[in-house]
PDB file of N, CA and C in Angstrom:
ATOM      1  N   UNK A   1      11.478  42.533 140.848  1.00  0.00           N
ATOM      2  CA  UNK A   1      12.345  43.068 141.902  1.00  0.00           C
ATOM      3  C   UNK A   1      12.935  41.916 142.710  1.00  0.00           C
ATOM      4  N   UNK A   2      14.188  42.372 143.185  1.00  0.00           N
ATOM      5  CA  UNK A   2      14.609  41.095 143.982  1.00  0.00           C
ATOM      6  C   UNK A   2      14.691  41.431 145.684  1.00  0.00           C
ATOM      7  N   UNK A   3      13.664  40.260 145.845  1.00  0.00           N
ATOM      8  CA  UNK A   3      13.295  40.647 147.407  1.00  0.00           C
ATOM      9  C   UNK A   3      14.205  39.513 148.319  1.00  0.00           C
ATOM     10  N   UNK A   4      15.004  39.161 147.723  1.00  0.00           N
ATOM     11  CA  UNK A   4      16.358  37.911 149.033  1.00  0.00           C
ATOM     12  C   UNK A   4      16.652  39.183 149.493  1.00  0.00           C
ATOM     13  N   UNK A   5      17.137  38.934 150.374  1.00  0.00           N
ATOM     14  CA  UNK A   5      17.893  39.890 151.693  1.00  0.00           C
ATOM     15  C   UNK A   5      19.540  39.951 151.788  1.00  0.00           C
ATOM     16  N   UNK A   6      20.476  40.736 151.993  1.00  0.00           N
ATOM     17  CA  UNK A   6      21.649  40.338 152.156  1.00  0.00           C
ATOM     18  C   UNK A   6      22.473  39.548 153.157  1.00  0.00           C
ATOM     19  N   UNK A   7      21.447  39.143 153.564  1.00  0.00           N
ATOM     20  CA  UNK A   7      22.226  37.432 154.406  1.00  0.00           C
ATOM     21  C   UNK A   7      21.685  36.231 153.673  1.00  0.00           C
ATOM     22  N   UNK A   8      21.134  36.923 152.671  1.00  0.00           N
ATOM     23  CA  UNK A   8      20.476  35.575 151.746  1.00  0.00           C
ATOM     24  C   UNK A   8      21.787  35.734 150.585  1.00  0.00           C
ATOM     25  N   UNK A   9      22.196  36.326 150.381  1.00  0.00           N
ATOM     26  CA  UNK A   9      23.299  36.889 148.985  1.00  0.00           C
ATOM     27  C   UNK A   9      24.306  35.966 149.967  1.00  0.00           C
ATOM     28  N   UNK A  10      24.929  36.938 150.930  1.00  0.00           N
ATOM     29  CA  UNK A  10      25.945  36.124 152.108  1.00  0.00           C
ATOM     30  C   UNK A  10      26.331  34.299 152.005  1.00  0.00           C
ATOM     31  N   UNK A  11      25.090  34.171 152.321  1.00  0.00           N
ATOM     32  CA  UNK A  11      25.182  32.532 153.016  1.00  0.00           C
ATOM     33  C   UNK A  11      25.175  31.796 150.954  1.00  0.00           C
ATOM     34  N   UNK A  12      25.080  32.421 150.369  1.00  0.00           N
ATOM     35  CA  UNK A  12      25.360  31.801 149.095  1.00  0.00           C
ATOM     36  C   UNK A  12      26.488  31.865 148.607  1.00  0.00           C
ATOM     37  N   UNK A  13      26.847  32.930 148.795  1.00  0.00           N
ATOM     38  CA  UNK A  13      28.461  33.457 148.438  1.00  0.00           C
ATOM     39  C   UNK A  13      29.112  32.468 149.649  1.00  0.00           C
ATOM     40  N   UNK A  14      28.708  31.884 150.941  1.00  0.00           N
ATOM     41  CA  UNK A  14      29.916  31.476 151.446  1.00  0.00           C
ATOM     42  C   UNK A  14      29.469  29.660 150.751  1.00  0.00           C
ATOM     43  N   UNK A  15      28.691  29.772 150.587  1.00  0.00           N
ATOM     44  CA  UNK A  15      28.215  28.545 149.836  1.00  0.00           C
ATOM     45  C   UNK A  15      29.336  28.193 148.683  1.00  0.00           C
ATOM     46  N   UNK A  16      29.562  29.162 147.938  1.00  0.00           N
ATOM     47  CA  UNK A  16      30.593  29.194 146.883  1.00  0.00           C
ATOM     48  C   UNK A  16      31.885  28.686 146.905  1.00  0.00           C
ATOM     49  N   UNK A  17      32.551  30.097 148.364  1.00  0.00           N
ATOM     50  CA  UNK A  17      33.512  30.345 148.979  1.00  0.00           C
ATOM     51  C   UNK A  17      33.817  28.879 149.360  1.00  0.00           C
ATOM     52  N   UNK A  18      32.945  27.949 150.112  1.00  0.00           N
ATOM     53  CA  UNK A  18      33.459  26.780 150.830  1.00  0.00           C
ATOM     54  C   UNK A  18      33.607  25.515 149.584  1.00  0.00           C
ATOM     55  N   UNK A  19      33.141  25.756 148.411  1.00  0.00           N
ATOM     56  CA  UNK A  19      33.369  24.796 147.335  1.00  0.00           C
ATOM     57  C   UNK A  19      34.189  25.420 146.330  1.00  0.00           C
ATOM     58  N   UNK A  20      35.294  26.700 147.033  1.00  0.00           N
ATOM     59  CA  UNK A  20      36.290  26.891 145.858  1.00  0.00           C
ATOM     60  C   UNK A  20      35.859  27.814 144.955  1.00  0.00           C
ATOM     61  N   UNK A  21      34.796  28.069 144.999  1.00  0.00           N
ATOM     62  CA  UNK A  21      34.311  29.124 143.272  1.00  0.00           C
ATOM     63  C   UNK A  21      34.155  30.493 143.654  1.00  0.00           C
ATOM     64  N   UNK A  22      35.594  30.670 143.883  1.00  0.00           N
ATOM     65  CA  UNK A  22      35.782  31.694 144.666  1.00  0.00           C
ATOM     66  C   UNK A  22      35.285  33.375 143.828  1.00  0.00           C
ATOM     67  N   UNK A  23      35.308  33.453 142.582  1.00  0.00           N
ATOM     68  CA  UNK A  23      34.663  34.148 141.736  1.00  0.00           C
ATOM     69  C   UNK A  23      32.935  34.535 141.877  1.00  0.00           C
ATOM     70  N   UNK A  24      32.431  33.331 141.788  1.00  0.00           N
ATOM     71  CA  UNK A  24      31.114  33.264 142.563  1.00  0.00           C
ATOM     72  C   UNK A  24      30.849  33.454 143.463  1.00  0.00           C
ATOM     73  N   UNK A  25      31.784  33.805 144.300  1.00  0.00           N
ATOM     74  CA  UNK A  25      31.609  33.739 145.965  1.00  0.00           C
ATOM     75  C   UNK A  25      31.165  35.609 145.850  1.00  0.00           C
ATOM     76  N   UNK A  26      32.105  35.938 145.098  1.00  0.00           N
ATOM     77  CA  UNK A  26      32.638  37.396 144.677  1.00  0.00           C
ATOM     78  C   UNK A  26      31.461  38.125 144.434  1.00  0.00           C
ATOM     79  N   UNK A  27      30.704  37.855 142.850  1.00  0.00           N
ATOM     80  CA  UNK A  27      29.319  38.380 143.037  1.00  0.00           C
ATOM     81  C   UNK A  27      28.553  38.086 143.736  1.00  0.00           C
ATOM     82  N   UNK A  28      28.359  36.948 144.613  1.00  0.00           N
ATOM     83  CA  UNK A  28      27.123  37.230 145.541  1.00  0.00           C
ATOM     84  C   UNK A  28      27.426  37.940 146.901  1.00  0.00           C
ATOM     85  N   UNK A  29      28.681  38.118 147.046  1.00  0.00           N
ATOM     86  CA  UNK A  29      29.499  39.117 148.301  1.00  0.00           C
ATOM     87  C   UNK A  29      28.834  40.729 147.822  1.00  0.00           C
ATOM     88  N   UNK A  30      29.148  40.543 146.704  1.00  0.00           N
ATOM     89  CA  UNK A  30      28.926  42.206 146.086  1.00  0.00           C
ATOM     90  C   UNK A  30      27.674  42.241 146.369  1.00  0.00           C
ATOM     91  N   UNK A  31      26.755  41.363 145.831  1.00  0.00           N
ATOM     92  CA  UNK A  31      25.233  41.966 145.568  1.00  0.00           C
ATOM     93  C   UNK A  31      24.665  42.288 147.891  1.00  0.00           C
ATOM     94  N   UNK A  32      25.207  41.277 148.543  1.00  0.00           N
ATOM     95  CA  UNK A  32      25.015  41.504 150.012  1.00  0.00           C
ATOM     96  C   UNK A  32      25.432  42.559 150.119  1.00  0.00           C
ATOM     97  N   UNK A  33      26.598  43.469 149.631  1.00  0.00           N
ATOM     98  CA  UNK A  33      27.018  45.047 150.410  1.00  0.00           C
ATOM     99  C   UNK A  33      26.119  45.667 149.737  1.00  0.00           C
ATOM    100  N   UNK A  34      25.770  45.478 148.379  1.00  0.00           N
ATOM    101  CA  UNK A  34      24.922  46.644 147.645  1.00  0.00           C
ATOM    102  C   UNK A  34      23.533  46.934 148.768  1.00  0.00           C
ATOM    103  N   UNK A  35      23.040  45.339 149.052  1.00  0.00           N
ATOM    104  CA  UNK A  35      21.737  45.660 149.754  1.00  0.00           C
ATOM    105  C   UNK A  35      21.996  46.203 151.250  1.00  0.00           C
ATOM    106  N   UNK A  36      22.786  45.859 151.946  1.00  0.00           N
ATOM    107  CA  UNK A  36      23.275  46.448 152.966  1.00  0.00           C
ATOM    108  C   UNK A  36      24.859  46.693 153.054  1.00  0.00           C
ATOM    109  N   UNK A  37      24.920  48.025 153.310  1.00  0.00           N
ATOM    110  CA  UNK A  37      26.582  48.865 153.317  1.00  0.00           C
ATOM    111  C   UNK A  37      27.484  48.539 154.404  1.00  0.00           C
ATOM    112  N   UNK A  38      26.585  47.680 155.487  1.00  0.00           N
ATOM    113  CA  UNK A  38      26.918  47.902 156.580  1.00  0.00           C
ATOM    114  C   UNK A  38      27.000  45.638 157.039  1.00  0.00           C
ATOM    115  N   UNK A  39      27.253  45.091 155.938  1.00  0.00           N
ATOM    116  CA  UNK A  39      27.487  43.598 156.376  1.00  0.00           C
ATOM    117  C   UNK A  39      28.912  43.242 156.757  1.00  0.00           C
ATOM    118  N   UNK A  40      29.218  43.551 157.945  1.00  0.00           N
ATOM    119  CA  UNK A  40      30.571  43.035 157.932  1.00  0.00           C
ATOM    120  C   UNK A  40      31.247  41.965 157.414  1.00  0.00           C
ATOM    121  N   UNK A  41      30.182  40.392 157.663  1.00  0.00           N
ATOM    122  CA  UNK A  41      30.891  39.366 157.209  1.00  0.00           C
ATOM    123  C   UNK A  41      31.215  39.321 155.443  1.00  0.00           C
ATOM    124  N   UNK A  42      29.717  39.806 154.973  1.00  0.00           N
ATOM    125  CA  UNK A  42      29.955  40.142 153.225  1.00  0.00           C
ATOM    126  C   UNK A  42      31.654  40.953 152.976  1.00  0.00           C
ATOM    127  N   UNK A  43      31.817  41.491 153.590  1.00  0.00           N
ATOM    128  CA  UNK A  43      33.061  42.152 153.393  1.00  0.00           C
ATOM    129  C   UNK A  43      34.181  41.762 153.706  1.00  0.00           C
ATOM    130  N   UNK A  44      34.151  40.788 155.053  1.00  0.00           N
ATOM    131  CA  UNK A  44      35.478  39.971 155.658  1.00  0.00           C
ATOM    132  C   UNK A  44      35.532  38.923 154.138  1.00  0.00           C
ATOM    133  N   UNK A  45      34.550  38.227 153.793  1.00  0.00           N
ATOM    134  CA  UNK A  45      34.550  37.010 153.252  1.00  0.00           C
ATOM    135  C   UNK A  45      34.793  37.538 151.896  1.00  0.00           C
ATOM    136  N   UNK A  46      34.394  38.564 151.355  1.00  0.00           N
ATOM    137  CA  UNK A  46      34.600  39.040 150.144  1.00  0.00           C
ATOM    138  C   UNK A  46      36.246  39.231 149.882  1.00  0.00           C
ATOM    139  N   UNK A  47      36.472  39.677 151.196  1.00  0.00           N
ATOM    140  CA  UNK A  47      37.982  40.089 151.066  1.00  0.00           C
ATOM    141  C   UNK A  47      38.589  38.940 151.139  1.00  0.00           C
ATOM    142  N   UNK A  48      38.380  37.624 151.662  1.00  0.00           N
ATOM    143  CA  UNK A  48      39.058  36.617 151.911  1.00  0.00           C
ATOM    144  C   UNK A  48      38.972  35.874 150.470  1.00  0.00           C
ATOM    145  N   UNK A  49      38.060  35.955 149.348  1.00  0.00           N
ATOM    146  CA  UNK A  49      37.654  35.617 148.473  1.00  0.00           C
ATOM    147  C   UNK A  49      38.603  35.791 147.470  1.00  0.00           C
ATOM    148  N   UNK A  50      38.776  37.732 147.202  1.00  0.00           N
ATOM    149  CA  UNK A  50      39.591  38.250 146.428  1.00  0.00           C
ATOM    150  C   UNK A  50      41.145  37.788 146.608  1.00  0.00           C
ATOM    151  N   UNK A  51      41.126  37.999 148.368  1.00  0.00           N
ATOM    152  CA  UNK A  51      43.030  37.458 148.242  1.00  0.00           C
ATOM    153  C   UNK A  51      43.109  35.895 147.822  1.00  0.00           C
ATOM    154  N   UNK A  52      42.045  35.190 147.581  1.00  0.00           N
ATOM    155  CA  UNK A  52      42.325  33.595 147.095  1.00  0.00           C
ATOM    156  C   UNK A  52      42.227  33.633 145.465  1.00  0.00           C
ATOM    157  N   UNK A  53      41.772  34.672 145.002  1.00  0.00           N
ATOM    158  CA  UNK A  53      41.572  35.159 143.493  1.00  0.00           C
ATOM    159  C   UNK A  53      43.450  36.106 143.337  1.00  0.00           C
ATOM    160  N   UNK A  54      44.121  36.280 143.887  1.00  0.00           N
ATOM    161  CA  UNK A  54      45.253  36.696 143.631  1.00  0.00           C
ATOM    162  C   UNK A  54      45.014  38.582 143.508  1.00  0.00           C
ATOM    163  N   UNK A  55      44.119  38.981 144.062  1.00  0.00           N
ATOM    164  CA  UNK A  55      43.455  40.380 144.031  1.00  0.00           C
ATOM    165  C   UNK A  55      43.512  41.050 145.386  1.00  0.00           C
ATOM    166  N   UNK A  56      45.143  41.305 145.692  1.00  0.00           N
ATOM    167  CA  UNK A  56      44.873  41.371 147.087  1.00  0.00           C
ATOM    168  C   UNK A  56      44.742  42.908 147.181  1.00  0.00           C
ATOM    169  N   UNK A  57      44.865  43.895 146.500  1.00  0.00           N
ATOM    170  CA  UNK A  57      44.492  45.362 146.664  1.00  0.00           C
ATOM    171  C   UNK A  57      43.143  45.277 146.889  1.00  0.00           C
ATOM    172  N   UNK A  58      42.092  44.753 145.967  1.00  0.00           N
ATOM    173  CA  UNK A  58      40.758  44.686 146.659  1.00  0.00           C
ATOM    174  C   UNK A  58      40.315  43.637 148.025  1.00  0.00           C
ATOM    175  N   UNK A  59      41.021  42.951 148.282  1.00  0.00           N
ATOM    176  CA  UNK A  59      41.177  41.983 149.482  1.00  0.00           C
ATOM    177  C   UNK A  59      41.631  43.373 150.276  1.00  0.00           C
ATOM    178  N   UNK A  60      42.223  43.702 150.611  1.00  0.00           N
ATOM    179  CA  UNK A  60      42.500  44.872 151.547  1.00  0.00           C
ATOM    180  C   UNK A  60      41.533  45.616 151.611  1.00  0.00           C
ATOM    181  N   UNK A  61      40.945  46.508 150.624  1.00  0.00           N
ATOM    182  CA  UNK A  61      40.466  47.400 150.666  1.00  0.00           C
ATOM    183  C   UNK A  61      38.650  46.853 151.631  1.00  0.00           C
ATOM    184  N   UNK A  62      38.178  45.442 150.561  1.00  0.00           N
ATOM    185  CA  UNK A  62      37.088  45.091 151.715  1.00  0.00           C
ATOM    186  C   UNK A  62      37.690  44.495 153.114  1.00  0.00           C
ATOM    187  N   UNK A  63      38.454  44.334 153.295  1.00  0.00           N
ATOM    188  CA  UNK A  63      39.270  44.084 155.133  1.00  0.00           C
ATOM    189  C   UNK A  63      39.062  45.821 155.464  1.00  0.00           C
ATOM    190  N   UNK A  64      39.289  46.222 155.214  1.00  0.00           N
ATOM    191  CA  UNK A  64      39.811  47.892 155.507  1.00  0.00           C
ATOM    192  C   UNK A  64      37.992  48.228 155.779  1.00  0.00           C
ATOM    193  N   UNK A  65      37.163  47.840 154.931  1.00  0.00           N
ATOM    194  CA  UNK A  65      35.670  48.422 154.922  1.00  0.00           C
ATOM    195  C   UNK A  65      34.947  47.864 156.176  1.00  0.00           C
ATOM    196  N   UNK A  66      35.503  46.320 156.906  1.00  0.00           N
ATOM    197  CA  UNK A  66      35.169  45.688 157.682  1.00  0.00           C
ATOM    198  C   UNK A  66      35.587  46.028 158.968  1.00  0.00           C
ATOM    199  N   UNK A  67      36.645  46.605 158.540  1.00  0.00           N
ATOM    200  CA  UNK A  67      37.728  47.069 160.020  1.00  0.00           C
ATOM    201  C   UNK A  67      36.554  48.276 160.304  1.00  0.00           C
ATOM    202  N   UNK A  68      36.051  49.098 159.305  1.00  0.00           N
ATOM    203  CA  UNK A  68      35.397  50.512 159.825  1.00  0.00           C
ATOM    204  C   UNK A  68      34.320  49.875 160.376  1.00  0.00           C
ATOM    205  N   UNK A  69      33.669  48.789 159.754  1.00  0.00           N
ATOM    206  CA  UNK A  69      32.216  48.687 160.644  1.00  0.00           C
ATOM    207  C   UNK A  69      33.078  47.613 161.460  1.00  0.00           C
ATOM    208  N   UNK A  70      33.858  46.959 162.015  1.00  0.00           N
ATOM    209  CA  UNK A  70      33.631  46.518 163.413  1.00  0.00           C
ATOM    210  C   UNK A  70      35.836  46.552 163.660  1.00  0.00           C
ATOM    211  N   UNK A  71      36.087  47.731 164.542  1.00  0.00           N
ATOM    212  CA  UNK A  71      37.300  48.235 164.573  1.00  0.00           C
ATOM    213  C   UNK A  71      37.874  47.224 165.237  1.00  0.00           C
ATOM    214  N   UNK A  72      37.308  46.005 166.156  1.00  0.00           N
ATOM    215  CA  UNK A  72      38.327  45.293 166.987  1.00  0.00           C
ATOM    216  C   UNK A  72      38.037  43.902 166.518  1.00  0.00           C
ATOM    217  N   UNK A  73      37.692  43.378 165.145  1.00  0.00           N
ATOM    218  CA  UNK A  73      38.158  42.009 164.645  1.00  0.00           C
ATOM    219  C   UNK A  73      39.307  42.101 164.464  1.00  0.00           C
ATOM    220  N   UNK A  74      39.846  40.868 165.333  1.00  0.00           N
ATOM    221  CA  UNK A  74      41.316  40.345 165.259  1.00  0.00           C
ATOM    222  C   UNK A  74      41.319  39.765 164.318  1.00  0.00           C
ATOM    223  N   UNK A  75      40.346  39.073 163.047  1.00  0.00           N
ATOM    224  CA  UNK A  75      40.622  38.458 162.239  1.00  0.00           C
ATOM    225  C   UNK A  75      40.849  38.972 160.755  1.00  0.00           C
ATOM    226  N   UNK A  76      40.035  40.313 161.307  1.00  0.00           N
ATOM    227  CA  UNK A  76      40.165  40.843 159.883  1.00  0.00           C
ATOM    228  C   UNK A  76      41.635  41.747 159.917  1.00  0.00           C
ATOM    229  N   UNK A  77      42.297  42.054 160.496  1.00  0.00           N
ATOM    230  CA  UNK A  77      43.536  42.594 160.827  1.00  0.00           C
ATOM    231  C   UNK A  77      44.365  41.712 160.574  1.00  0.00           C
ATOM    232  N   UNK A  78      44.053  40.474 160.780  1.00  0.00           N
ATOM    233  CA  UNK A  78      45.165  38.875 160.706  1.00  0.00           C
ATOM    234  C   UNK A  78      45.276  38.631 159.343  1.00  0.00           C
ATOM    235  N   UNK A  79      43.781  38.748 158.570  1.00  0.00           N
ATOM    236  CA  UNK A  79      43.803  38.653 157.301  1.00  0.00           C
ATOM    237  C   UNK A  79      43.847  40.014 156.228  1.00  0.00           C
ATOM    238  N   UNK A  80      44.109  40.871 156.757  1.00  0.00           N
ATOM    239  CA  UNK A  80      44.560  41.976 155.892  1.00  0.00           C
ATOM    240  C   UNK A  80      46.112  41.895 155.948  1.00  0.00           C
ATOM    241  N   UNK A  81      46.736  41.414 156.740  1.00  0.00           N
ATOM    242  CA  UNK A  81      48.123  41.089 157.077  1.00  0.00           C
ATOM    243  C   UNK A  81      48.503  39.956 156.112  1.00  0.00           C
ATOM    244  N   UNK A  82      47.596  39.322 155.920  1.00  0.00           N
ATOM    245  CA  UNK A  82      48.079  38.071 155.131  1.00  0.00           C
ATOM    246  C   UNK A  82      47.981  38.857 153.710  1.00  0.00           C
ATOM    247  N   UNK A  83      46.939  39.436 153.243  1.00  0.00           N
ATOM    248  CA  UNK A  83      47.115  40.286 152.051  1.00  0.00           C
ATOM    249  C   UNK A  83      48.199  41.395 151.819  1.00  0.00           C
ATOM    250  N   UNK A  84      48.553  42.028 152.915  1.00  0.00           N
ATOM    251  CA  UNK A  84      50.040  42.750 152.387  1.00  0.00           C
ATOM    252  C   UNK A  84      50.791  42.081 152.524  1.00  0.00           C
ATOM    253  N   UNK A  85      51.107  40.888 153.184  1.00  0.00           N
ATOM    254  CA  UNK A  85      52.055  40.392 152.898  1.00  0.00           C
ATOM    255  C   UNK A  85      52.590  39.543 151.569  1.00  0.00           C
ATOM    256  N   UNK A  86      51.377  38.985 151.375  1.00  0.00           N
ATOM    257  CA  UNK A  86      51.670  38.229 149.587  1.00  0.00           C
ATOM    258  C   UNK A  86      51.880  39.317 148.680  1.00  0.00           C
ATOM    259  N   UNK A  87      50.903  40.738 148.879  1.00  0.00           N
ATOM    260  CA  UNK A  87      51.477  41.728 147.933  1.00  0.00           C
ATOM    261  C   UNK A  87      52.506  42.070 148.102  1.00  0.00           C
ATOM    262  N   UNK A  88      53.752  41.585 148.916  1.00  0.00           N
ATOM    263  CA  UNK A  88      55.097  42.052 149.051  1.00  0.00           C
ATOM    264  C   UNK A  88      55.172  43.615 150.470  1.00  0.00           C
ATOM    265  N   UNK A  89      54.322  43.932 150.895  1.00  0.00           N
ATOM    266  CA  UNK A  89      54.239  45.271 151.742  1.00  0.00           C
ATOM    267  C   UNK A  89      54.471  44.587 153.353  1.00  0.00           C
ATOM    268  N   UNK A  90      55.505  44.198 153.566  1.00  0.00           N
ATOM    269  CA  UNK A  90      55.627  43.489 154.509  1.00  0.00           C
ATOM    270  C   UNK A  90      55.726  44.109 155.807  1.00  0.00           C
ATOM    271  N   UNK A  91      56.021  45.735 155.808  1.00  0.00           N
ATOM    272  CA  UNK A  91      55.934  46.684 156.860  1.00  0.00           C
ATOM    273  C   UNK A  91      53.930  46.693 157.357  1.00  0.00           C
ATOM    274  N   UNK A  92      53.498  46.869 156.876  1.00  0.00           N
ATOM    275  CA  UNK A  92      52.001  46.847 156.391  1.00  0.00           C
ATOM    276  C   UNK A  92      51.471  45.216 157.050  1.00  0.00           C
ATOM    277  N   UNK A  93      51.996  44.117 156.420  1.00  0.00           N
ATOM    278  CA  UNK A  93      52.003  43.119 157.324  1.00  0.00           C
ATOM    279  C   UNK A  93      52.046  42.776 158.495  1.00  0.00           C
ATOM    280  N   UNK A  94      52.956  43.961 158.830  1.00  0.00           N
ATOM    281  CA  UNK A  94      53.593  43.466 160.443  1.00  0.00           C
ATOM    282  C   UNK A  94      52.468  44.510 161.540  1.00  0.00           C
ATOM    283  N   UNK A  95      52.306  45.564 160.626  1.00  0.00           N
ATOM    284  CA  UNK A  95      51.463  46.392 161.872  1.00  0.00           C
ATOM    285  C   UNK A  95      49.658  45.492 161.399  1.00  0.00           C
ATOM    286  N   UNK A  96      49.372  45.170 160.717  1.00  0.00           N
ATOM    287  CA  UNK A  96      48.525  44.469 160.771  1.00  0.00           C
ATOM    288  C   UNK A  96      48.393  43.223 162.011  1.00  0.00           C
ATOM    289  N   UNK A  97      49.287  42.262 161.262  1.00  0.00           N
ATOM    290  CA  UNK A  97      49.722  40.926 162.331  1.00  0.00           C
ATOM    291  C   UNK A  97      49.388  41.754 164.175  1.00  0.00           C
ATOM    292  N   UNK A  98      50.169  42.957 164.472  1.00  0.00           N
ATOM    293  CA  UNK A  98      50.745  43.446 165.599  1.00  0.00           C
ATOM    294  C   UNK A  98      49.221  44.003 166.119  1.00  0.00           C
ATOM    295  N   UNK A  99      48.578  44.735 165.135  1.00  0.00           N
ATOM    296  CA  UNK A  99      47.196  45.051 165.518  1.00  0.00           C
ATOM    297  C   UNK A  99      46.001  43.816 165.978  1.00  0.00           C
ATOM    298  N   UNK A 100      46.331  42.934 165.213  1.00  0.00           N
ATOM    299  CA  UNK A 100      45.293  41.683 165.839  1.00  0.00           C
ATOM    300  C   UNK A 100      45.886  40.627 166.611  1.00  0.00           C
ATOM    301  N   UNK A 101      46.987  40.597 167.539  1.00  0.00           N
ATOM    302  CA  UNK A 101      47.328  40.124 168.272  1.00  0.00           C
ATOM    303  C   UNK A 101      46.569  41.049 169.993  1.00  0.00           C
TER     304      UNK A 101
END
């Protein structure tokens, strides 16, 4: 059985995240939400992960999961903005941008 914790998954995945292997960053993001539903940063960083993987529908969607568990990060609104905007949804961009200002 695997007894690490999901801030133990987390701090590896940003381990990844900060040396580029942004794929790797990816499964150990995943395995932190599996153990807890409720990690915001697993989900900001996951999402920040995917939009550097060119995957910005799932980059949104974990921004969007992060926004529900904590509604007033300005950052995750800043960076869901940055994901509709490379996907071309630039209306979507702007109320993002406008929401975390």
């Amino acid at each position: 059985a695997d007894d690490k914790t999901a801030d133990y998954y987390h701090s590896r995945g940003y381990a990844h995240r900060k040396r580029g292997d942004f794929a790797a960053a990816v499964r150990d993001y995943t395995v932190a939400v599996r153990k807890d539903g409720t990690h915001f940063k697993a989900y900001f960083n996951r999402g920040f992960s995917y939009d550097k993987l060119g995957d910005y529908d799932r980059a949104i969607a974990d921004y969007s999961q992060a926004l529900r568990l904590d509604s007033k990060s300005a950052f995750a609104y800043y960076n869901r903005g940055i994901s509709y905007d490379r996907k071309g949804d630039f209306q979507q961009a702007i109320d993002n941008f406008s929401s975390a200002a």
